[in-house]
Protein backbone atom coordinates (compact mmCIF):
# COMPACT_ATOMS: atom_id res chain seq x y z
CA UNK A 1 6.64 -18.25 19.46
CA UNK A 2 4.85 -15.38 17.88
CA UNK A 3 7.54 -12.83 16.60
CA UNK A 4 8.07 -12.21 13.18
CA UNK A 5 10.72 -9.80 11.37
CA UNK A 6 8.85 -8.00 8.65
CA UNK A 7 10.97 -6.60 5.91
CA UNK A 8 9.76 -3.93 2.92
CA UNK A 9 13.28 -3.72 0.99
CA UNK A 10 13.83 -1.28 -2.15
CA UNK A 11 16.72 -0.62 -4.24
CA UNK A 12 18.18 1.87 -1.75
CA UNK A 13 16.91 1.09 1.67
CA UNK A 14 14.93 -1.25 3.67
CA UNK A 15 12.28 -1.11 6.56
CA UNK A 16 11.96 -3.43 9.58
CA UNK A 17 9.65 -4.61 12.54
CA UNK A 18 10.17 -6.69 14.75
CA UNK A 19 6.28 -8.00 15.78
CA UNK A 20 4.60 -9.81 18.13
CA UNK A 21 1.91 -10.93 16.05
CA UNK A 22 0.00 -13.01 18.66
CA UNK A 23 0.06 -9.10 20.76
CA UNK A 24 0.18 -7.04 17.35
CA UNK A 25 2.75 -4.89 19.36
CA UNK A 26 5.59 -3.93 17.70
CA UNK A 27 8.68 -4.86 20.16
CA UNK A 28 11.31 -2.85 17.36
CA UNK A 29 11.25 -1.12 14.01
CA UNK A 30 13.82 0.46 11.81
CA UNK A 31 15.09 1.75 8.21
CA UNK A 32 18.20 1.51 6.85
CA UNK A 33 18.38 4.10 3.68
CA UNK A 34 20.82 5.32 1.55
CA UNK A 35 22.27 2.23 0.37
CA UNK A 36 25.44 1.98 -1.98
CA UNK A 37 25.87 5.73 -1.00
CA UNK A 38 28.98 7.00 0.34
CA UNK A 39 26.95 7.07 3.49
CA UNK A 40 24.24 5.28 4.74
CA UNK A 41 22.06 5.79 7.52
CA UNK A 42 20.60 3.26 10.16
CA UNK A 43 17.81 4.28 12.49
CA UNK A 44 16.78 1.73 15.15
CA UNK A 45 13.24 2.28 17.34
CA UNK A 46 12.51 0.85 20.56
CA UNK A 47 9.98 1.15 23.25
CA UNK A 48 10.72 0.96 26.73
CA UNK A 49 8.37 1.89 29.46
CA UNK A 50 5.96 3.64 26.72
CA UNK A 51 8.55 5.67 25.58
CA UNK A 52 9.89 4.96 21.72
CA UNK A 53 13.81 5.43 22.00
CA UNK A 54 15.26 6.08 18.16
CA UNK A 55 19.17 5.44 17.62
CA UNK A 56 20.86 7.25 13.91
CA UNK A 57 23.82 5.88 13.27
CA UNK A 58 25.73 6.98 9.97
CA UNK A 59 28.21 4.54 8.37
CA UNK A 60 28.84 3.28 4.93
CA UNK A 61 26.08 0.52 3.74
CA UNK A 62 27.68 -0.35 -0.33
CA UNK A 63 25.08 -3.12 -0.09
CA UNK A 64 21.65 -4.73 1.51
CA UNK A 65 23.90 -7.35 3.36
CA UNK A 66 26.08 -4.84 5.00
CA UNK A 67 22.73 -3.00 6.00
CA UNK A 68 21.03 -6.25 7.29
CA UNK A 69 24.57 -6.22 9.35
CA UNK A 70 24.01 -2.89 10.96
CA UNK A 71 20.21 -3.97 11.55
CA UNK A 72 21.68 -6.83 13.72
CA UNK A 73 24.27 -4.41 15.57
CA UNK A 74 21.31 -2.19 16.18
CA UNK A 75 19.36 -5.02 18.35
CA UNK A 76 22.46 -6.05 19.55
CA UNK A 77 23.62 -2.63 21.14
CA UNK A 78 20.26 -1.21 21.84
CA UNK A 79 17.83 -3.90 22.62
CA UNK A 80 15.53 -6.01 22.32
CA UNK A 81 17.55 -8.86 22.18
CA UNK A 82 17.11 -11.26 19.54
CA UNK A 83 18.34 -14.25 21.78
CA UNK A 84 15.19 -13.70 24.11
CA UNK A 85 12.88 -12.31 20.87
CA UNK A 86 14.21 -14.90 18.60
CA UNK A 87 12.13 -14.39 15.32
CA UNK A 88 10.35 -17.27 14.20
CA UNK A 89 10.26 -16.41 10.60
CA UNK A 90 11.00 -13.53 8.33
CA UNK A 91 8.00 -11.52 6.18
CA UNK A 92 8.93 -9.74 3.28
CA UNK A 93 6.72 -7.47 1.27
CA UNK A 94 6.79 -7.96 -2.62
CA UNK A 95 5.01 -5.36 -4.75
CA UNK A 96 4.36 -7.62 -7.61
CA UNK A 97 3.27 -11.65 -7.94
CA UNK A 98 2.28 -11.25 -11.16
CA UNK A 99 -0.66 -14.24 -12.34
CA UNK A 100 1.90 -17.07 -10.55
CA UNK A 101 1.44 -15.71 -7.12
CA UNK A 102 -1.94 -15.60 -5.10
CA UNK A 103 -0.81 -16.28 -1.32
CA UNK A 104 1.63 -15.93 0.88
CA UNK A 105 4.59 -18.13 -0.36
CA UNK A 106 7.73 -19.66 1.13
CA UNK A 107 10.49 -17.94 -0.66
CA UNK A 108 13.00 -20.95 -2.77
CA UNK A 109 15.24 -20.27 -4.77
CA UNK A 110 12.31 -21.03 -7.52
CA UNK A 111 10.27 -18.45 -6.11
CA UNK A 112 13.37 -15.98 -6.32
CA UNK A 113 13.64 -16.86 -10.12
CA UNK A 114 9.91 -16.01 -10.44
CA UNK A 115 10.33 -12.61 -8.66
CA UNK A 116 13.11 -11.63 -10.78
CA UNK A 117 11.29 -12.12 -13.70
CA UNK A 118 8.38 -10.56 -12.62
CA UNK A 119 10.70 -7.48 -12.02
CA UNK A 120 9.45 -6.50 -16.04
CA UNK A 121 6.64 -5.56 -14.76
CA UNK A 122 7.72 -4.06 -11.83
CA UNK A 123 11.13 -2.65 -12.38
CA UNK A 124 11.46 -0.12 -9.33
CA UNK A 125 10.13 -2.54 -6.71
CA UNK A 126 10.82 -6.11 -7.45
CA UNK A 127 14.57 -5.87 -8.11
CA UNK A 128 14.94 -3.86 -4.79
CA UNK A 129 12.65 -6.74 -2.74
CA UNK A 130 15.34 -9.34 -4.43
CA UNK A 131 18.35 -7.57 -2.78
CA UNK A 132 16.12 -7.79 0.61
CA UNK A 133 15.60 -11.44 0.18
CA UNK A 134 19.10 -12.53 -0.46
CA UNK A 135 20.65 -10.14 2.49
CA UNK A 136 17.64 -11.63 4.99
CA UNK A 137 18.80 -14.92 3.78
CA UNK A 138 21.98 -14.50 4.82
CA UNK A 139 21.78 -13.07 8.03
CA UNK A 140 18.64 -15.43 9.15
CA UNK A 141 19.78 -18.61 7.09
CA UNK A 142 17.86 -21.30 9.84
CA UNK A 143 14.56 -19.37 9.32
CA UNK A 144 11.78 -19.64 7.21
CA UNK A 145 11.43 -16.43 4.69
CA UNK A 146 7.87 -15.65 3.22
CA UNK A 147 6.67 -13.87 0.17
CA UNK A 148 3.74 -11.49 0.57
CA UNK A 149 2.56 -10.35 -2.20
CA UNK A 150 0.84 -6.94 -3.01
CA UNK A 151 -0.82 -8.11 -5.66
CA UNK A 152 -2.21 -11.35 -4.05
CA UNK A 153 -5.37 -9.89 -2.73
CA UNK A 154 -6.63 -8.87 -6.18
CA UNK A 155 -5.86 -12.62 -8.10
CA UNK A 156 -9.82 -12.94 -7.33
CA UNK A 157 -10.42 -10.23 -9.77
CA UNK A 158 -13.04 -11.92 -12.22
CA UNK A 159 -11.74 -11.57 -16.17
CA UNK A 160 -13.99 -8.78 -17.20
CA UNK A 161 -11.85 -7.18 -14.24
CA UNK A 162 -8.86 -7.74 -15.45
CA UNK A 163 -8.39 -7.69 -19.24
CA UNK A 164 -7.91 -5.12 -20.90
CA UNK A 165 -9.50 -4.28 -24.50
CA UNK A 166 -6.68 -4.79 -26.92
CA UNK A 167 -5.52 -7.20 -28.97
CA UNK A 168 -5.36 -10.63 -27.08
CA UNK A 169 -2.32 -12.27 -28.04
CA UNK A 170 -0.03 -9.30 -27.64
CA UNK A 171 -1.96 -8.84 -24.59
CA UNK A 172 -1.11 -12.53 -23.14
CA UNK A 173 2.91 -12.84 -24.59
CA UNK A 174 3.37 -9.55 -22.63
CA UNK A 175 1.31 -10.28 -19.16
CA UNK A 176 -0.44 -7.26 -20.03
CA UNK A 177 -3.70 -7.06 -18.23
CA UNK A 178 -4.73 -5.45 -14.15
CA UNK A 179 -2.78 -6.71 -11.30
CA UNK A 180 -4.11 -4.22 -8.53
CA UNK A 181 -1.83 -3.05 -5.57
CA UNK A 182 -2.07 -2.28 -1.98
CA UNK A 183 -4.07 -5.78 -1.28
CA UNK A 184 -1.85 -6.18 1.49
CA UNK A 185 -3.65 -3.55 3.13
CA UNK A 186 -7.20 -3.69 1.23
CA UNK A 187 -7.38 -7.34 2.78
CA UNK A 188 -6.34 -6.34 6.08
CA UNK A 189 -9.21 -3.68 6.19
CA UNK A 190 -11.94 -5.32 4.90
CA UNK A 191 -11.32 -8.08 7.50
CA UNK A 192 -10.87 -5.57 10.57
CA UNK A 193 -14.44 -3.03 9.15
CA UNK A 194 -16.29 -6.87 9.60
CA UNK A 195 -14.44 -7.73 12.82
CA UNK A 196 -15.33 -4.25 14.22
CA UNK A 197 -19.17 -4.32 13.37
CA UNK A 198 -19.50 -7.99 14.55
CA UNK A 199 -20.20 -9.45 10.75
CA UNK A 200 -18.96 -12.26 8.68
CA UNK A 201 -16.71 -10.68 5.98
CA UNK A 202 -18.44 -12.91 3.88
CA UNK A 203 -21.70 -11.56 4.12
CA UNK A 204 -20.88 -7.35 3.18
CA UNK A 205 -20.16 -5.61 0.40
CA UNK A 206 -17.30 -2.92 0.84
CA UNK A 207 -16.01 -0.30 -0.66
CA UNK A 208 -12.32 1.12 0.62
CA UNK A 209 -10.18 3.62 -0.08
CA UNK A 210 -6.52 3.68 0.74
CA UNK A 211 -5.41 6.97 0.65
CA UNK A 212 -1.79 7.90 1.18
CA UNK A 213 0.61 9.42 -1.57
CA UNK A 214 -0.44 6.37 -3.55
CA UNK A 215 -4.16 5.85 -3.69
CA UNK A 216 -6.00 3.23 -4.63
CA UNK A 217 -9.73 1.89 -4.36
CA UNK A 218 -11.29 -1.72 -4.19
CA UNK A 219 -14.47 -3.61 -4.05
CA UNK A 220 -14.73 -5.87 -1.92
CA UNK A 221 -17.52 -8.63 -2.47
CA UNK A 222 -17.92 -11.62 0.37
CA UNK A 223 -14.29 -10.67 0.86
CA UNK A 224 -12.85 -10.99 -1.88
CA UNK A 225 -11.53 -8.48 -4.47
CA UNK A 226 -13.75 -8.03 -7.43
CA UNK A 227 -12.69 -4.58 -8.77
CA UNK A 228 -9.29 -2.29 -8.26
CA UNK A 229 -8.76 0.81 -9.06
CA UNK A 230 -4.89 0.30 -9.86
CA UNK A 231 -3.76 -1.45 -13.07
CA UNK A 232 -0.95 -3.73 -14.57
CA UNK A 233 1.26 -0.60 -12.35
CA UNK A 234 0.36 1.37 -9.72
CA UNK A 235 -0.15 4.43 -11.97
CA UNK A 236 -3.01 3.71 -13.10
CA UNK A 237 -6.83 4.90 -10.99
CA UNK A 238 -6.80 7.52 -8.61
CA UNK A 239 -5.01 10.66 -8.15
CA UNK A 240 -2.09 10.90 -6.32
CA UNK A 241 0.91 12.77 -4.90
CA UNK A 242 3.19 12.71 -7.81
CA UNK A 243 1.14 10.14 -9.86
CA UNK A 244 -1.35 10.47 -12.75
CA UNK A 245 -3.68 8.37 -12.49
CA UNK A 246 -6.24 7.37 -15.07
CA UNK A 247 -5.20 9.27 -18.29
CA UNK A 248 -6.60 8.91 -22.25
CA UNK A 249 -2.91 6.49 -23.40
CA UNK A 250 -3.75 9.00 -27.00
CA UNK A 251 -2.10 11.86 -24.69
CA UNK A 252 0.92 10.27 -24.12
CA UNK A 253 1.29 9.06 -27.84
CA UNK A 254 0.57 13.20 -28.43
CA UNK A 255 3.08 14.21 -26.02
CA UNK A 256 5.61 11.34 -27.66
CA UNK A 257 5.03 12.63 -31.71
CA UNK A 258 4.56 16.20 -30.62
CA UNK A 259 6.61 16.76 -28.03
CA UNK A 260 9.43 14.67 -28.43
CA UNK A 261 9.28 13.01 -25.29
CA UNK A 262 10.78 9.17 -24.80
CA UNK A 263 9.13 6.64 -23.24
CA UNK A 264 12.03 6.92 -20.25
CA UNK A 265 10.77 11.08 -20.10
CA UNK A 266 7.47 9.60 -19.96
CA UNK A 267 7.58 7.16 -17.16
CA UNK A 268 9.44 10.02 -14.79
CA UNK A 269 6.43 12.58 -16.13
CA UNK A 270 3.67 10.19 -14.94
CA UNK A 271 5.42 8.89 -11.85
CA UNK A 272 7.27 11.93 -10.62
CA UNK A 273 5.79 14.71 -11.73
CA UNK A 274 2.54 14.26 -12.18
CA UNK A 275 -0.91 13.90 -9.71
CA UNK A 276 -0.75 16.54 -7.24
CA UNK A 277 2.52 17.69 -7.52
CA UNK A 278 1.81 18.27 -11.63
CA UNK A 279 -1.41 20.11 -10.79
CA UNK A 280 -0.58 22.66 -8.04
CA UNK A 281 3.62 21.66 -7.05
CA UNK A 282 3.40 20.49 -3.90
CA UNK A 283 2.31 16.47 -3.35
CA UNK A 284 1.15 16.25 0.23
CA UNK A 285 -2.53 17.04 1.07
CA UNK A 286 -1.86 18.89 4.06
CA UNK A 287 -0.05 21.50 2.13
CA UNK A 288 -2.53 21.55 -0.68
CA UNK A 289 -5.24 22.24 1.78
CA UNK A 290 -3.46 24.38 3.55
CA UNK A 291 -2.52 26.78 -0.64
CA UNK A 292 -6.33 26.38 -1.39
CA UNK A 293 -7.62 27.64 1.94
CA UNK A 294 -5.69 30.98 1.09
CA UNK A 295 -7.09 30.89 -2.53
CA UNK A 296 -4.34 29.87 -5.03
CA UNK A 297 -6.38 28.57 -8.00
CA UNK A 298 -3.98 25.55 -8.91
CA UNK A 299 -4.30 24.40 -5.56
CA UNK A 300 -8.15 24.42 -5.60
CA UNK A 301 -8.18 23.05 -8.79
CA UNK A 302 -6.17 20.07 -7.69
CA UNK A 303 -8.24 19.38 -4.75
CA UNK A 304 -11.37 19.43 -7.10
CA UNK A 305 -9.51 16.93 -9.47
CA UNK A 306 -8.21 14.60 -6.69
CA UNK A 307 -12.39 14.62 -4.95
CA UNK A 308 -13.69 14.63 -8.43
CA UNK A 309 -11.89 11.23 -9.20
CA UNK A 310 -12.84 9.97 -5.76
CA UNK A 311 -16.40 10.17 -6.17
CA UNK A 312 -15.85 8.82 -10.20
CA UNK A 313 -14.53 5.37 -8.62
CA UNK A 314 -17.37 5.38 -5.45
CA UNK A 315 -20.36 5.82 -8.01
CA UNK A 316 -18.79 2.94 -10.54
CA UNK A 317 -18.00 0.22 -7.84
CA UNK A 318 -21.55 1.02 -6.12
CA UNK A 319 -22.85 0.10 -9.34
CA UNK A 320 -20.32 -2.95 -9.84
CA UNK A 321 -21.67 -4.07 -6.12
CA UNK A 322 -24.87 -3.42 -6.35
CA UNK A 323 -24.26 -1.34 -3.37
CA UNK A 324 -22.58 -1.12 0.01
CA UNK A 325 -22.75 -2.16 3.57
CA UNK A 326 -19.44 -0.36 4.42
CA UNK A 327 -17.04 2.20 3.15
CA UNK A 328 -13.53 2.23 4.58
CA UNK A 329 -11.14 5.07 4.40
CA UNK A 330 -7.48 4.04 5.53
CA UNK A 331 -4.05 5.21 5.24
CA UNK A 332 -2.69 8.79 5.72
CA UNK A 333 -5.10 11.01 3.94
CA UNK A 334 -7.96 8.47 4.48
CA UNK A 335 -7.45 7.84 7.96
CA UNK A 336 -6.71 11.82 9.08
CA UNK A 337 -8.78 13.77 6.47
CA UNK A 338 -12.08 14.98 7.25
CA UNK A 339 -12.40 16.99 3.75
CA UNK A 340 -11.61 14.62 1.89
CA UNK A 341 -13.89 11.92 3.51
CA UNK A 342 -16.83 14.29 3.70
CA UNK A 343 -16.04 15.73 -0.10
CA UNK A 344 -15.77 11.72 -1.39
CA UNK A 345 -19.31 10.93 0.00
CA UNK A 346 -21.21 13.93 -0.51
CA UNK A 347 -23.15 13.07 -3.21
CA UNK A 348 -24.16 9.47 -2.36
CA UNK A 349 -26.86 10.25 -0.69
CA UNK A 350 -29.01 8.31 -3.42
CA UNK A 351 -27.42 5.47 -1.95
CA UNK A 352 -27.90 5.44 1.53
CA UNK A 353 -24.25 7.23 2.23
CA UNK A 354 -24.56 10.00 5.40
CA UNK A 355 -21.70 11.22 6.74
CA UNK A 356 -22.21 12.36 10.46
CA UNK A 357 -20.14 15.85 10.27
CA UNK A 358 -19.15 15.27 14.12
CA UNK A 359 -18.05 11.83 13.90
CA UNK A 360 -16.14 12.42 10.77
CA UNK A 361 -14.42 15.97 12.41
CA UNK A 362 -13.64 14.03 15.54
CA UNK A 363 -9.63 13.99 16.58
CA UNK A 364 -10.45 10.42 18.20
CA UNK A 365 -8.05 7.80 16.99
CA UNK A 366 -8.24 4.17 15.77
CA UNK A 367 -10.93 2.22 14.06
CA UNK A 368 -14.38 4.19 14.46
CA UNK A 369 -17.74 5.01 12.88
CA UNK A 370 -18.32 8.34 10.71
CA UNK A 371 -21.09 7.68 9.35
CA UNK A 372 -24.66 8.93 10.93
CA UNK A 373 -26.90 6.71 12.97
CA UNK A 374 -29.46 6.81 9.89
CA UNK A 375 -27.19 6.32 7.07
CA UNK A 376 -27.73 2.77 5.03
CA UNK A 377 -24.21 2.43 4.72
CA UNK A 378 -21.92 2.50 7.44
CA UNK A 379 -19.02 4.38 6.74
CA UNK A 380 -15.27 3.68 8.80
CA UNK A 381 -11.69 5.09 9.17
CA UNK A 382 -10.19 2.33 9.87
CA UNK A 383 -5.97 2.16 10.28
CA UNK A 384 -4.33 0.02 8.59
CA UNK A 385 -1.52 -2.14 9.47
CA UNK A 386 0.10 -3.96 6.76
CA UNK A 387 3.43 -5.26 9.15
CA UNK A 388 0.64 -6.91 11.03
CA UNK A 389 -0.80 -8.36 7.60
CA UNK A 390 1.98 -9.23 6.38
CA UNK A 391 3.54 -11.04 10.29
CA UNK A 392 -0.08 -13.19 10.16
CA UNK A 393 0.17 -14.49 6.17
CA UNK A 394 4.02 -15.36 7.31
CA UNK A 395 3.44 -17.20 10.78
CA UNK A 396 0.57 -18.90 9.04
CA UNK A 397 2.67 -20.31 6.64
CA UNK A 398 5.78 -21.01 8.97
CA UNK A 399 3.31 -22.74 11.47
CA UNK A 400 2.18 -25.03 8.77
C-alpha cells in the first residue's frame, strides 16, 4: 500500500509516475502534451523485464480531463494495471504556496481557492497545476490528492532572507518579498548528501546547487533553508538557459523609457530570451561547451558569465553559513558536468573546498564523492528525485 501517482500538470501538458515509494521504483511514467491542440500526444513508459517499453499515441486532448482519460487507457491497454497497482493517493507538484503554504497539504476545495489566487504570482504555473487538480479529481474521485509545494522548503527562510528593501506597505498589500523554488528537490538532497555520509541532517551545513535549465542555489543550515538564490519568481539568482537571472531592476526601467518595451515584451525578454540563450543563442550547456571549445567568443563569454555567477552565490552563502560541511551539485548540468563543478569550486580553496579531478571526471553514476580525501568540505553529485519527494510528503499525509 505504497504506490502513489505523482502528477506535474501545466497549462498544456502534464507528467505522470506511477511509484512505489516504499521501493522508490517507478512501476510507470508518462506525458501527455499538447493540450487544447488540434492534436495531442500521449506517451506511456513501462518496464518489463529491465526493458522500458514507450507507447505514442496521437489523438485530440481539448482539455486536462480528456488527457487524464487517455492516461487511464494507457495503463489500461499497456500495463501495469491499476486494479493490482491501485494508487493509494495522488501527488501533485505546485510551483507556488505563496506565505499560506509550508507542507505538504491535502488539496479542498479551500486549498484550490488559495492556489488560484496565488496564480498572481505565479501566472504560468499555478493556473496550469489547477487544470491538473480538477482532471485528477475527476478521474481518482475516492483518493486522497496532495499539494506539494515548491516553495515549501524555503518558508524557513529567516526575514532578513526574505524581504526585500522597498517600501513596506506596498511591499506587504502585494506579497512582494522571496519565495525560493526548487525546494522540492533542495530538501530531497540535503536529506540524501546526510543519509549518504552517515550524519544527522541536523548537524551540517550545506550548500547545493541545482543545475538544470533553471538553476538555483540554497543554504542549507541544520536542514532547513536559510538562504535561496531564487526570488518572489524563478527569474531571479543564477544564470540560466533562457533566464536572466540577477539583473540591476534600473535596466529594465532603461530598456522600458528608452526602448519602448512593455512590461508583457519584458517578461518574454527575461524569461525567453535571456540567460544563455541571450548571451551566445543556444540554451543547453552541452552545446555551449561544445561553441566555446571551437572558440566562438559569445559562447566563452557565456560560460564565463554562467561560472562567474556560480562562484558569486558559493562565496556569499559560505559567508551566510559560516562555512560548509557539504556541497551538492544535482540536476542535469550539476549532476553530469565536470566543468562546471570543477570551474564553481576552483577558487574555494580558502575554505577547505578540493575538488579531486578524477572523482569529479569519473562517468560513474548515482550519488558519489568528488571531492579529495583532504578537502574540509566534502563535495557530492548527488541525483535528485523529486517524484520520489514529492510520493513520500503525499503518502505521509494520506497515511495520517
Amino acid at each position: 500500500m505504497t504506490v502513489v501517482l505523482i502528477v506535474n500538470s501545466g497549462s498544456s501538458s502534464f507528467k505522470y509516475q506511477l511509484l512505489d515509494v516504499e521501493s522508490a521504483e517507478p512501476l510507470a511514467s508518462g506525458l501527455v502534451e499538447r493540450i487544447g491542440e488540434a492534436t495531442g500526444i500521449a506517451s506511456h513508459t513501462v518496464t518489463r523485464d529491465g526493458e522500458s517499453l514507450t507507447t505514442v499515441t496521437e489523438l485530440p486532448i481539448p482539455d486536462h480531463t480528456t488527457g487524464f482519460h487517455a492516461m487511464l487507457d494507457a495503463f489500461a491497454a499497456q500495463g501495469p494495471s491499476l486494479a493490482e497497482n491501485a494508487p493509494v493517493a495522488v501527488g501533485h507538484r505546485v510551483v507556488h504556496g505563496g506565505a499560506r503554504y509550508f507542507a505538504p497539504t491535502p488539496i479542498t476545495a479551500e486549498v484550490e481557492r488559495g492556489i488560484d489566487e496565488l496564480s498572481v504570482l505565479a501566472p504560468l504555473h499555478n493556473p496550469g497545476a489547477l487544470q491538473g487538480i480538477r482532471a485528477a479529481k475527476t478521474a481518482f474521485p475516492g483518493l486522497p490528492h496532495v499539494a506539494v509545494f515548491d516553495t515549501a522548503f524555503h518558508q524557513t527562510l529567516p526575514p532578513a532572507a526574505y524581504t526585500y528593501a522597498i517600501d513596506r506597505e506596498i511591499a506587504a498589500a502585494h506579497r512582494v518579498r522571496r519565495y525560493g523554488f526548487h525546494g522540492t528537490s533542495h530538501k530531497f538532497v540535503s536529506e540524501a548528501a546526510a543519509a549518504y555520509l552517515g550524519r544527522p541532517v541536523e548537524g551540517l551545513r550545506q550548500i547545493v546547487f541545482h543545475l538544470g535549465n533553471g538553476a538555483s542555489v540554497a543554504a542549507v543550515d541544520g536542514g532547513r533553508s536559510v538562504e535561496t538564490s531564487m526570488g518572489m519568481t524563478p527569474l531571479e539568482g543564477l544564470v540560466m538557459g533562457t533566464r536572466s537571472g540577477d539583473i540591476d531592476p534600473g535596466a529594465l526601467l532603461q530598456l522600458g523609457r528608452r526602448a519602448g518595451m512593455t512590461i508583457d515584451e519584458l517578461d518574454d525578454l527575461l524569461n525567453k530570451r535571456s540567460g544563455l540563450l541571450g548571451l551566445a543563442g543556444v540554451s543547453d550547456m552541452r552545446d555551449l561547451q561544445r561553441r566555446a571549445v571551437e572558440g566562438d567568443d559569445d559562447a566563452m563569454l557565456a560560460l564565463d558569465v554562467y561560472i562567474h555567477r556560480l562562484r558569486a552565490y558559493a562565496g556569499a552563502y559560505l559567508a551566510q553559513l559560516g562555512g560548509a560541511d557539504v556541497i551538492s551539485f544535482t540536476a542535469g548540468v550539476g549532476e553530469n558536468n565536470a566543468l562546471v563543478r570543477r570551474e564553481a569550486l576552483a577558487t574555494l580553496g580558502f575554505a577547505g573546498v578540493e575538488v579531486d579531478a578524477g572523482r569529479n571526471e569519473s562517468a560513474e553514476r548515482g550519488i558519489r564523492v568528488i571531492s579529495a580525501d583532504s578537502s574540509r568540505v566534502t563535495v557530492l553529485v548527488v541525483p535528485t528525485n523529486e517524484e520520489l519527494e514529492i510520493g513520500r510528503q503525499t503518502l505521509a499525509v494520506a497515511s495520517a
